[in-house]
N, C-alpha and C. Protein backbone atom coordinates (compact mmCIF):
# COMPACT_ATOMS: atom_id res chain seq x y z
N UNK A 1 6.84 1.06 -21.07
CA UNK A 1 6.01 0.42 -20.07
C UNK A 1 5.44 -0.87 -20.65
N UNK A 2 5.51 -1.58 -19.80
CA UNK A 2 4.91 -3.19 -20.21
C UNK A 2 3.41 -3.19 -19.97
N UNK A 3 2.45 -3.99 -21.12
CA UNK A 3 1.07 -4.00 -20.49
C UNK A 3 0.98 -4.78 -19.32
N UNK A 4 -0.35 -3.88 -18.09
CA UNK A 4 -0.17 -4.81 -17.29
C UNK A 4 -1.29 -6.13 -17.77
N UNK A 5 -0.76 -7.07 -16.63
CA UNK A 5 -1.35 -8.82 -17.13
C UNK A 5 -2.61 -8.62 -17.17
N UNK A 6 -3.26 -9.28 -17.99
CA UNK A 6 -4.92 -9.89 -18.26
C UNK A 6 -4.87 -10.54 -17.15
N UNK A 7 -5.85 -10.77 -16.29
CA UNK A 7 -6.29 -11.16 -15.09
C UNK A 7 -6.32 -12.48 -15.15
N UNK A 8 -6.17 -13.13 -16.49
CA UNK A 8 -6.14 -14.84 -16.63
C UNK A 8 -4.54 -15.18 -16.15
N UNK A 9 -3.78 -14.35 -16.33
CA UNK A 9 -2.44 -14.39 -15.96
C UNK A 9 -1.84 -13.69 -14.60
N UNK A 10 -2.51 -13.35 -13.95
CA UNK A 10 -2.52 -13.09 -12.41
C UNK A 10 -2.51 -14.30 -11.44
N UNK A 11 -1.62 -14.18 -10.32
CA UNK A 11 -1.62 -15.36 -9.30
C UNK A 11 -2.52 -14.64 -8.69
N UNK A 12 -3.35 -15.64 -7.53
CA UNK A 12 -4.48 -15.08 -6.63
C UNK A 12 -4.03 -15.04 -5.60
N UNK A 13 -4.29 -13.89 -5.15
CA UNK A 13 -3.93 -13.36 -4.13
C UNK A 13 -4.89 -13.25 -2.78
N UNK A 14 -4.29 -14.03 -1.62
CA UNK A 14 -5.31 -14.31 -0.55
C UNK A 14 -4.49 -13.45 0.90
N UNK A 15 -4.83 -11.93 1.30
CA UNK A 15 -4.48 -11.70 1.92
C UNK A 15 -4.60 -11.63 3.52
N UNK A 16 -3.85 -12.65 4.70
CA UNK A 16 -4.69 -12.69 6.14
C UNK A 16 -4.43 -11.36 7.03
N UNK A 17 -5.48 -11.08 7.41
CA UNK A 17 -5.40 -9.91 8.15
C UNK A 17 -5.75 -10.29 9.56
N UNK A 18 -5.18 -9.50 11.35
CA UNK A 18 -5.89 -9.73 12.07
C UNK A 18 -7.44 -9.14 12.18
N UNK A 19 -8.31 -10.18 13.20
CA UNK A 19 -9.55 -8.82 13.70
C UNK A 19 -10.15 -9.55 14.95
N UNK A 20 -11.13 -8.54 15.38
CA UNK A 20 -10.72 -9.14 16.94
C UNK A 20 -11.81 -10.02 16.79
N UNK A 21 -13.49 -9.25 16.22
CA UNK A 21 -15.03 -10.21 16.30
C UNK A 21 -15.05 -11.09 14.70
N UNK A 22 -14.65 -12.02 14.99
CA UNK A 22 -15.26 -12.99 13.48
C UNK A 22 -16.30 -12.36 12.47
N UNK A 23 -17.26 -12.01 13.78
CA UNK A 23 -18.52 -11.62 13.18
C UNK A 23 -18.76 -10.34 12.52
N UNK A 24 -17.32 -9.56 12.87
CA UNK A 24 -17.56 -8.32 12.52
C UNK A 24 -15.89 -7.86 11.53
N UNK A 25 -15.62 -8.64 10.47
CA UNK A 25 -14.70 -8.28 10.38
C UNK A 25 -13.95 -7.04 9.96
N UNK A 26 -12.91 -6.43 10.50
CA UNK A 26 -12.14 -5.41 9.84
C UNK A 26 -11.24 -5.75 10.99
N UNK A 27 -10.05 -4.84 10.38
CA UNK A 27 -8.82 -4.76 11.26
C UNK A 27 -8.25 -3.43 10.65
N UNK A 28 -7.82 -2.98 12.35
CA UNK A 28 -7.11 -2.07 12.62
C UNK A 28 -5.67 -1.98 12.75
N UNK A 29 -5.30 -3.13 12.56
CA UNK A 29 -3.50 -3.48 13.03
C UNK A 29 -2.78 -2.72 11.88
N UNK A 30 -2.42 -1.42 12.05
CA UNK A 30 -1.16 -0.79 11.66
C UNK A 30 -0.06 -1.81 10.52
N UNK A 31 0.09 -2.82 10.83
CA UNK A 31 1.09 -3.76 9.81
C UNK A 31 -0.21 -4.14 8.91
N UNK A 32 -1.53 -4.72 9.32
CA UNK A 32 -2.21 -4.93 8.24
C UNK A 32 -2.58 -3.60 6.97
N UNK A 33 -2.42 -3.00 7.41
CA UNK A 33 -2.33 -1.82 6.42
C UNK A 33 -1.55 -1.05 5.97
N UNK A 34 -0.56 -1.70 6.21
CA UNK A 34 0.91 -1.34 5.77
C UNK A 34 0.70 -2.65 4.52
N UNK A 35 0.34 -3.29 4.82
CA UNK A 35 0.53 -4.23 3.45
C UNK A 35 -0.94 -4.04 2.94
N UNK A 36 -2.08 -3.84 3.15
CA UNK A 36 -3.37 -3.45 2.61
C UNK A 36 -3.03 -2.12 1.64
N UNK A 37 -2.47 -1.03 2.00
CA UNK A 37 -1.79 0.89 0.84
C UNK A 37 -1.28 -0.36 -0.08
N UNK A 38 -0.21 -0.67 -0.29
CA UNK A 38 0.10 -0.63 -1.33
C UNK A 38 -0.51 -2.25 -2.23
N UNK A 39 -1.03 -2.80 -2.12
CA UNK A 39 -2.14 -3.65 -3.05
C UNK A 39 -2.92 -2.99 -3.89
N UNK A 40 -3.84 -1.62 -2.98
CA UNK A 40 -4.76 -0.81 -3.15
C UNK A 40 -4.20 0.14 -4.37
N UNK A 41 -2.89 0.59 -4.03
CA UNK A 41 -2.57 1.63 -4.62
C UNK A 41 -2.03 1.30 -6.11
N UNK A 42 -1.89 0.10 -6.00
CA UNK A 42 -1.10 -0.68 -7.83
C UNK A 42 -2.90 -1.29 -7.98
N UNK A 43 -3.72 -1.35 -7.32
CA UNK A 43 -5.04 -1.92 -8.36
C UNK A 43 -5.15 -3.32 -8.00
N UNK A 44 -4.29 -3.79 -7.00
CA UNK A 44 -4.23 -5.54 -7.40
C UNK A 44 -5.07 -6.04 -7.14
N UNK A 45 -5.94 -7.05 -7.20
CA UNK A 45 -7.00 -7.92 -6.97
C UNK A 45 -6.57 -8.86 -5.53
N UNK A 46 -7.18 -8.83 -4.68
CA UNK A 46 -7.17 -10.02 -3.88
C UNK A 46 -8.25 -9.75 -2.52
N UNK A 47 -8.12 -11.37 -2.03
CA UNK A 47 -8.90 -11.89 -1.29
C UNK A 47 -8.94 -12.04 0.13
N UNK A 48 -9.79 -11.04 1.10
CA UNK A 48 -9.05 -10.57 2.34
C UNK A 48 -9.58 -12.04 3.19
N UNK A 49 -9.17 -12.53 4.12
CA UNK A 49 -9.45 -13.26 5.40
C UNK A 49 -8.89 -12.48 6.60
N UNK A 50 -9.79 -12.78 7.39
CA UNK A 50 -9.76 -11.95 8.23
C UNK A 50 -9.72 -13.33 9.63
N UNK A 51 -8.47 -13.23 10.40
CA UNK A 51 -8.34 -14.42 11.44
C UNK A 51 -8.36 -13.69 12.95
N UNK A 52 -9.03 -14.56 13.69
CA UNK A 52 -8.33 -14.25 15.02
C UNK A 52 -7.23 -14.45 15.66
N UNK A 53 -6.73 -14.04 16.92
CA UNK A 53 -5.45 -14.41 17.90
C UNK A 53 -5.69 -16.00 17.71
N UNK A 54 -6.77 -16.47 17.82
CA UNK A 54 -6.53 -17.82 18.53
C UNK A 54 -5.75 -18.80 17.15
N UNK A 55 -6.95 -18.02 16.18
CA UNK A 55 -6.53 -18.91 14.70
C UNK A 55 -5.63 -18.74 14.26
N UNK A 56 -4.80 -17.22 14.42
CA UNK A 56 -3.40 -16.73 14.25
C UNK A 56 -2.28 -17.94 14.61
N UNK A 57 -2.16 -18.48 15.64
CA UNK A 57 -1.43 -19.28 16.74
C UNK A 57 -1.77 -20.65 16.60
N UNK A 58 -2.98 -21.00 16.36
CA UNK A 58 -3.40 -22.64 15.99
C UNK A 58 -3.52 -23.07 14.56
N UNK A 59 -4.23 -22.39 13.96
CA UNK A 59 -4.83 -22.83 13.25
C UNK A 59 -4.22 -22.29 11.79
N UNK A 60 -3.40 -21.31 11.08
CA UNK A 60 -2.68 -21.18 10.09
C UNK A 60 -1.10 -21.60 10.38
N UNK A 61 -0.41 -22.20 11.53
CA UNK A 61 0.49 -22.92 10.99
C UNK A 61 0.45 -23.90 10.53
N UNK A 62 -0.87 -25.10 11.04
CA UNK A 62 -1.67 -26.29 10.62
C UNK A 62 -1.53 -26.20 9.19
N UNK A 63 -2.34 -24.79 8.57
CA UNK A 63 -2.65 -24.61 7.18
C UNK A 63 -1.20 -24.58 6.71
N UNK A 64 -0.19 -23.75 6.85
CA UNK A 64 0.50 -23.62 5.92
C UNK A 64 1.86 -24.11 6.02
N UNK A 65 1.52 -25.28 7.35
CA UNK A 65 2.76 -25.99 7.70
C UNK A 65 4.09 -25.43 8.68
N UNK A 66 3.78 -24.71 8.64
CA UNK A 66 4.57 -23.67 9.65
C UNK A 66 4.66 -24.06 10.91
N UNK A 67 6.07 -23.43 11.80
CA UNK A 67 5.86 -23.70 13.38
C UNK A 67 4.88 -22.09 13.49
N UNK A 68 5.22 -20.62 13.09
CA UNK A 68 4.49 -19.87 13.29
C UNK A 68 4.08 -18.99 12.15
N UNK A 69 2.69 -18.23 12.19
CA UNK A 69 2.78 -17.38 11.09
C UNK A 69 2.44 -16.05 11.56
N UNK A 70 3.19 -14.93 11.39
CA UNK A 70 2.78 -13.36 10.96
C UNK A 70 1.27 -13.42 10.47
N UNK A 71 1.20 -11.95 11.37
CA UNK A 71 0.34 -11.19 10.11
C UNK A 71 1.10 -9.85 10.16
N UNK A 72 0.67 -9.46 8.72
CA UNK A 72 -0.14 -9.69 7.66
C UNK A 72 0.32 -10.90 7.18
N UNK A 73 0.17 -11.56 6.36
CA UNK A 73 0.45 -12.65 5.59
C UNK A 73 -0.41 -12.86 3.75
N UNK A 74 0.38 -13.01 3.22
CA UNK A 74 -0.06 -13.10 1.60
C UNK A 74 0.24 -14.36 0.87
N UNK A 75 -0.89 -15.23 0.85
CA UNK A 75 -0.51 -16.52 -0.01
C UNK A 75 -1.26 -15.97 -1.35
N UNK A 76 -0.16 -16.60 -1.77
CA UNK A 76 0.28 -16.40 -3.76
C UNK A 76 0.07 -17.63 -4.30
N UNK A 77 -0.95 -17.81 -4.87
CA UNK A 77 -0.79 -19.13 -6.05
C UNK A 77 -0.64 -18.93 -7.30
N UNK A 78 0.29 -18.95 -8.02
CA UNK A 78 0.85 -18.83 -9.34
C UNK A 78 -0.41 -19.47 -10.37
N UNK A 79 -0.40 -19.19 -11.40
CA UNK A 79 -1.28 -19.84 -12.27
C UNK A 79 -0.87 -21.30 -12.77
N UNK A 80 0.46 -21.21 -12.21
CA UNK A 80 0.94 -22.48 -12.73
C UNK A 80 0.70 -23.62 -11.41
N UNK A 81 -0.22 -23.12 -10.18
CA UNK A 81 -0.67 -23.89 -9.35
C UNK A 81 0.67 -24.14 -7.98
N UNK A 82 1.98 -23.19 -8.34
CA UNK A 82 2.74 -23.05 -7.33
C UNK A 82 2.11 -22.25 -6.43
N UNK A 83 2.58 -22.37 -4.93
CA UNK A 83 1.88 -21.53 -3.72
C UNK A 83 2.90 -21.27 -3.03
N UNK A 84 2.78 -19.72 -2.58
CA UNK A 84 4.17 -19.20 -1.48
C UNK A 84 3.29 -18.77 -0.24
N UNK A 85 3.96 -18.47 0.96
CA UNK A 85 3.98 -17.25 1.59
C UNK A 85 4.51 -16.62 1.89
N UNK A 86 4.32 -15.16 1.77
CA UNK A 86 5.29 -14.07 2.08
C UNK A 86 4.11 -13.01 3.36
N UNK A 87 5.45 -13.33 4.43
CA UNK A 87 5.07 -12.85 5.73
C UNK A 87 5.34 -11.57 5.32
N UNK A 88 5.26 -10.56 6.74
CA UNK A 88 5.18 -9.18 6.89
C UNK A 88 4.63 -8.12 5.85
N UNK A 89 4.70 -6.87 6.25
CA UNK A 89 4.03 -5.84 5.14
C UNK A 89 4.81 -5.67 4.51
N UNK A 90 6.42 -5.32 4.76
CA UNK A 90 7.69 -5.09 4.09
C UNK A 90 7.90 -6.12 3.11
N UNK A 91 7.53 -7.18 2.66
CA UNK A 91 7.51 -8.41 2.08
C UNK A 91 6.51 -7.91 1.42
N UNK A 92 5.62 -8.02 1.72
CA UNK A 92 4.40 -7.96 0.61
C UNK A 92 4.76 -6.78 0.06
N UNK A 93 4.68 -6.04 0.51
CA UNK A 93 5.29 -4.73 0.07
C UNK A 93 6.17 -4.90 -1.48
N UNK A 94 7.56 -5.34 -1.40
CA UNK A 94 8.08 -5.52 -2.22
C UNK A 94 7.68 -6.58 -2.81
N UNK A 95 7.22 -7.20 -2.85
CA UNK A 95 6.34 -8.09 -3.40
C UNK A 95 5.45 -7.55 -4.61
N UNK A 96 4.47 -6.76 -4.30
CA UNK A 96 3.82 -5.93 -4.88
C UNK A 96 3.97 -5.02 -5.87
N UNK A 97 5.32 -4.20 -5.14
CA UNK A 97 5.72 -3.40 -6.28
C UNK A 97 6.71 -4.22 -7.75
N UNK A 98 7.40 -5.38 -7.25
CA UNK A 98 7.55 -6.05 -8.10
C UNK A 98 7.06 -6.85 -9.00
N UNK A 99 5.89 -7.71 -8.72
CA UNK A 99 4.98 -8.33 -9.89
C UNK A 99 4.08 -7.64 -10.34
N UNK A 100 3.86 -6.26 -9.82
CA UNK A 100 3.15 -5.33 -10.83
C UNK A 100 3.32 -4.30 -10.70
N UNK A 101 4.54 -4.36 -11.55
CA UNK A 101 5.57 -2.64 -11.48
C UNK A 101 4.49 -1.70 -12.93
N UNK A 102 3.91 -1.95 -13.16
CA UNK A 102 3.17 -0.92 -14.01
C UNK A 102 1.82 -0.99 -13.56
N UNK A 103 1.18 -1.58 -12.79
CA UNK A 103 -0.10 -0.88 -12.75
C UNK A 103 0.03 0.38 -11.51
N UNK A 104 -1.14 0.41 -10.78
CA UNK A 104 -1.71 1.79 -9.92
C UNK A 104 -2.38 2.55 -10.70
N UNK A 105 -2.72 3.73 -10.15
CA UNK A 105 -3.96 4.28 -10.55
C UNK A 105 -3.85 4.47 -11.53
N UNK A 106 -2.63 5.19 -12.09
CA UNK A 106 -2.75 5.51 -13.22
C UNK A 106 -1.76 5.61 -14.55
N UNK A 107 -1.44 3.74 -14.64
CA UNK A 107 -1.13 3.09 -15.15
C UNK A 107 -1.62 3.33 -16.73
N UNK A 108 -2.97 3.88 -17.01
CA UNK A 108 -2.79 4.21 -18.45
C UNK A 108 -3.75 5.33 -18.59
N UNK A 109 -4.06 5.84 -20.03
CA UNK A 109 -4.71 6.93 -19.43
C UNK A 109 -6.08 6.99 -18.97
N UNK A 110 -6.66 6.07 -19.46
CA UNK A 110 -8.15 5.78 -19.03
C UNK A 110 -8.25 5.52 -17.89
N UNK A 111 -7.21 4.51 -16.77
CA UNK A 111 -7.34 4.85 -15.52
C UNK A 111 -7.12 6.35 -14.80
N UNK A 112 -6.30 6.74 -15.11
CA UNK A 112 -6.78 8.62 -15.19
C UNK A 112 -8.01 8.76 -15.52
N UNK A 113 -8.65 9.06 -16.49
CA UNK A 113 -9.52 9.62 -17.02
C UNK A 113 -10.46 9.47 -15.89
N UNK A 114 -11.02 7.60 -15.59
CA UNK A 114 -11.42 7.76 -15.09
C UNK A 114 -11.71 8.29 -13.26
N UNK A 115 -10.30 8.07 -13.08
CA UNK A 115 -10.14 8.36 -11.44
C UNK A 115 -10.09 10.28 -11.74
N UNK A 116 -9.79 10.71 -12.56
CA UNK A 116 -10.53 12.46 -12.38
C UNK A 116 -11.69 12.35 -12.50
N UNK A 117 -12.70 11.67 -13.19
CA UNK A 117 -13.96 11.80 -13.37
C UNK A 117 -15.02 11.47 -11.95
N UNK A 118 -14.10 10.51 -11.27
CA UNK A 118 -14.62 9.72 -9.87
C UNK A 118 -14.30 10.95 -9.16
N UNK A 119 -13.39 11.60 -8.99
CA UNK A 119 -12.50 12.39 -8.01
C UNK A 119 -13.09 13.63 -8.29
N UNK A 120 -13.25 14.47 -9.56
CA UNK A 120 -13.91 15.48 -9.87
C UNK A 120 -12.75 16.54 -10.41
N UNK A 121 -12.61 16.60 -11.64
CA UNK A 121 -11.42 17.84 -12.18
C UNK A 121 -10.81 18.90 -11.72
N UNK A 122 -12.33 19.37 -10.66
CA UNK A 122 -12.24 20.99 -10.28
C UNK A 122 -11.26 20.56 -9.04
N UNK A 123 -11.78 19.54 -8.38
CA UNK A 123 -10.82 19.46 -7.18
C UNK A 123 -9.53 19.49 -7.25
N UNK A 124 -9.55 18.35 -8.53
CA UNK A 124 -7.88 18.22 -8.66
C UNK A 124 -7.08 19.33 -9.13
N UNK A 125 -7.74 20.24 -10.31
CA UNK A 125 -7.22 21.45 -10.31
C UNK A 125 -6.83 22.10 -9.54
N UNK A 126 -7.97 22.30 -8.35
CA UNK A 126 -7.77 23.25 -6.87
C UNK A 126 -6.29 22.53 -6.13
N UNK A 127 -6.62 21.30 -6.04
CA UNK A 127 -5.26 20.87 -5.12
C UNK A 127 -3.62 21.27 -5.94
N UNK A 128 -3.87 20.96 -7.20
CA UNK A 128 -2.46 21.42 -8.05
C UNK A 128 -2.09 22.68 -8.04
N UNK A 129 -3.29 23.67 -8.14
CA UNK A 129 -3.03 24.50 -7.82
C UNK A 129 -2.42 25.28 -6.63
N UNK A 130 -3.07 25.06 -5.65
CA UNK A 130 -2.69 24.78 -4.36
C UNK A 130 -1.14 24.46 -4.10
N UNK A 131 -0.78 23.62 -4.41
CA UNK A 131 0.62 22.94 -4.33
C UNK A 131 1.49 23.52 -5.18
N UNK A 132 0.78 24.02 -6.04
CA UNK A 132 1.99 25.65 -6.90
C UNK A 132 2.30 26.59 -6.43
N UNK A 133 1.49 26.73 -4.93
CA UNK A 133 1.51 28.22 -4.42
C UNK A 133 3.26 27.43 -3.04
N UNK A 134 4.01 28.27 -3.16
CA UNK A 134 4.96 27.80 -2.46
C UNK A 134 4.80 28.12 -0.56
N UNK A 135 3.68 29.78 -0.51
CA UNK A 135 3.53 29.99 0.79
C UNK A 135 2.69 28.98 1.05
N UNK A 136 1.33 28.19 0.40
CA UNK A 136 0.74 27.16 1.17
C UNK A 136 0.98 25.73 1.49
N UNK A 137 2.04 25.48 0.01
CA UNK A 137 2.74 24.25 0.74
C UNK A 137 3.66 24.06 2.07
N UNK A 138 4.31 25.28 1.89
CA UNK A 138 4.87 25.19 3.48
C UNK A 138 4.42 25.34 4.15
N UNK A 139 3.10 26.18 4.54
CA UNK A 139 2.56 26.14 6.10
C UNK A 139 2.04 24.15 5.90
N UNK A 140 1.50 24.15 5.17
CA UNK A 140 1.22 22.41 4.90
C UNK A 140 2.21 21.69 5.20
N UNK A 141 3.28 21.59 4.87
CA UNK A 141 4.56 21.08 5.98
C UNK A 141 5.02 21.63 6.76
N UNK A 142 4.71 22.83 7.47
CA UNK A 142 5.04 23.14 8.77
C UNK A 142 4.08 22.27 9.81
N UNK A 143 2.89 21.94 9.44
CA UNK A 143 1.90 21.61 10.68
C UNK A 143 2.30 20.40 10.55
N UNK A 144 2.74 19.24 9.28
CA UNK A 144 3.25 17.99 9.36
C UNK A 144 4.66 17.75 10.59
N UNK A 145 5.64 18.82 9.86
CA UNK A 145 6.70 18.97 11.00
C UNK A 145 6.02 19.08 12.22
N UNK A 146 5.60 19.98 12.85
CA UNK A 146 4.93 20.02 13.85
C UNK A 146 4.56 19.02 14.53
N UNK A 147 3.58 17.51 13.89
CA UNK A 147 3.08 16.48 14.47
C UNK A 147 4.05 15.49 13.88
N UNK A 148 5.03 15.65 13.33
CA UNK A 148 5.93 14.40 13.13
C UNK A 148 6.69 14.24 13.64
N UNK A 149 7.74 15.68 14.15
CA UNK A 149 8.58 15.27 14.77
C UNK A 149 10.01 15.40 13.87
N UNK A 150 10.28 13.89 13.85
CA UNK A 150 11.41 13.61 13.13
C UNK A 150 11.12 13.19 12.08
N UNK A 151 10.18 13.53 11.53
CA UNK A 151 9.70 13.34 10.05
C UNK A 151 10.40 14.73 8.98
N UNK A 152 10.47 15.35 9.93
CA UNK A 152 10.86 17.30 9.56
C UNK A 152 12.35 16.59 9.27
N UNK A 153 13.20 15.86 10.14
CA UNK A 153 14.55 15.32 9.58
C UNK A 153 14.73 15.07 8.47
N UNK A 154 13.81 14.13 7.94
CA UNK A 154 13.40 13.02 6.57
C UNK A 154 13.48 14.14 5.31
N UNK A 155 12.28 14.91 6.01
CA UNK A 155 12.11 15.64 4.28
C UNK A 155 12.98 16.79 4.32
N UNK A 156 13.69 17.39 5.57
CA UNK A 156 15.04 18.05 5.12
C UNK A 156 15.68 18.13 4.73
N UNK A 157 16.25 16.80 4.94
CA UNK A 157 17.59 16.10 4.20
C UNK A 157 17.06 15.87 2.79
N UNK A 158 15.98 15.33 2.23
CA UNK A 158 15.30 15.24 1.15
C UNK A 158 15.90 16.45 0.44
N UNK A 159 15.24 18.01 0.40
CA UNK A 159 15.18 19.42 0.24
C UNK A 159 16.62 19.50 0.01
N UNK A 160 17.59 19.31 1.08
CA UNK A 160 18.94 19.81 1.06
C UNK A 160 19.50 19.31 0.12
N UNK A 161 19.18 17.71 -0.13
CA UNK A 161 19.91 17.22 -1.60
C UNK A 161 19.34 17.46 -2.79
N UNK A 162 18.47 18.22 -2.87
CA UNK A 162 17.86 18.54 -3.97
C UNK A 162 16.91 17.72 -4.89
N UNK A 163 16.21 16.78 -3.88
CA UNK A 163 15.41 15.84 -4.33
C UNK A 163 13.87 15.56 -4.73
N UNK A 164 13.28 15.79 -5.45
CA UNK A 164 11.74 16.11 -5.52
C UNK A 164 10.53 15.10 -5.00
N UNK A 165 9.32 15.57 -5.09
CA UNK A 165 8.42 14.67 -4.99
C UNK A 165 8.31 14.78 -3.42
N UNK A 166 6.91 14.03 -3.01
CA UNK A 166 5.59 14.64 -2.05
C UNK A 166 5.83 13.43 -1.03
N UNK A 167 6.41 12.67 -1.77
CA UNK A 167 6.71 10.99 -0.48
C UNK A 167 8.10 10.97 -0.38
N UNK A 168 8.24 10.40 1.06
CA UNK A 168 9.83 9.91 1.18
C UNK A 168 10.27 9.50 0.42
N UNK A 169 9.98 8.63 -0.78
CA UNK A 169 10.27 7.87 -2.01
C UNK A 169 10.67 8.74 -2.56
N UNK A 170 10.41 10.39 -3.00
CA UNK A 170 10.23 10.73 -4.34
C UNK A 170 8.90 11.05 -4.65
N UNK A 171 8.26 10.88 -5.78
CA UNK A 171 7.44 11.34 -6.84
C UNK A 171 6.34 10.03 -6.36
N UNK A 172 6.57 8.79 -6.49
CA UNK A 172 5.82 7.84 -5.84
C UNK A 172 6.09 7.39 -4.26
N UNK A 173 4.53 7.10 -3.81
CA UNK A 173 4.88 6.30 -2.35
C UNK A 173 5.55 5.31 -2.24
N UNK A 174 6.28 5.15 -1.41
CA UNK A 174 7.14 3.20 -0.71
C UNK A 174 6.66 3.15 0.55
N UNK A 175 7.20 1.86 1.03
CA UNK A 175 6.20 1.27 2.11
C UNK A 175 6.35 2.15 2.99
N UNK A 176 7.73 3.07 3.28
CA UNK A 176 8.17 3.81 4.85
C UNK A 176 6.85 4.80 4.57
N UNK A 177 6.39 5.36 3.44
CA UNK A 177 4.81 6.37 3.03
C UNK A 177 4.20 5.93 4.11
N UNK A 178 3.83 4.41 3.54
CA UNK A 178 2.34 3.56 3.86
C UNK A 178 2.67 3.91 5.22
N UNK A 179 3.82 3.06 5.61
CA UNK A 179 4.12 2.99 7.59
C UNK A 179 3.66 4.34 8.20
N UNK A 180 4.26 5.59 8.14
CA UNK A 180 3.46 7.00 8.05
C UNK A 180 2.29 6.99 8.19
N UNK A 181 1.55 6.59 7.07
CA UNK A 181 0.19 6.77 7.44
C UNK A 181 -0.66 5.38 8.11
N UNK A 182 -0.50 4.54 7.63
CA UNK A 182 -0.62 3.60 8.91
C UNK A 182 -0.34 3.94 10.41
């Protein structure tokens, strides 16, 4: 594993999100949080803006020269003072997992240490435990099947090839996770 970068060597990361009141920002848009999971989930640092419809449509193609821009949207300035944008969540997405393929939670052990200490040992014990017992994981994916649908397809075919791990990915989440729970 590579160390991850000293933060002097990080591009800054300015991520636009929609929302509806200026005054009140957050957003609910499903794609903004499809690219919001996985930032969160590698640790990355960045800087939310939060735009309206109107500014969506006027006022960031102005900025970034564009005839139109997406959201989500992620401008990247390199330390070396280069600037991109990379539209959609699927973009940022891979985006993400590529310029910082070693961090997330628990990237070393002290980020462990401390995310059991935040989280609480006993819990996490209880849940591992939990997930050893084979009758409670399946009623736990029976009620998922149940409200997914064709999600029961996904992790079948998963099972049948003999494939492990708790996300469509495997062992770690990918964006189709995030989309899920988004």
């Amino acid at each position: 594993m590579t160390p991850v970068r000293p933060l002097s060597e990080r591009p800054a990361l300015t991520l636009y999100l929609l929302c509806q009141y200026p005054q009140r920002p957050m957003s609910f848009a499903p794609h903004g949080w499809k690219a919001v999971l996985p930032l969160r989930y590698l640790g990355v640092d960045y800087e939310t803006v939060y735009v309206t419809l109107s500014e969506l449509r006027e006022v960031l193609p102005r900025t970034f020269g564009l005839p139109q821009v997406t959201i989500p949207a992620l401008r990247v300035v390199e330390i070396g003072g280069e600037e991109r944008l990379i539209l959609d969540s699927y973009n940022i997405s891979q985006y993400s997992y590529a310029c910082f393929p070693d961090e997330g939670p628990f990237a070393d052990v002290a980020s462990k240490s401390a995310f059991l200490a935040k989280c609480g040992q006993s819990k996490m014990d209880e849940t591992i435990a939990l997930n050893s017992e084979p009758e409670w994981t399946e009623k736990q994916y029976a009620a998922v099947r149940k409200e997914l649908g064709t999600m029961e397809v996904l992790l079948r075919e998963r099972r049948e090839r003999g494939e492990s791990g708790s996300f469509l990915g495997g062992d770690e989440p990918i964006h189709a996770d995030f989309c899920v729970f988004a």
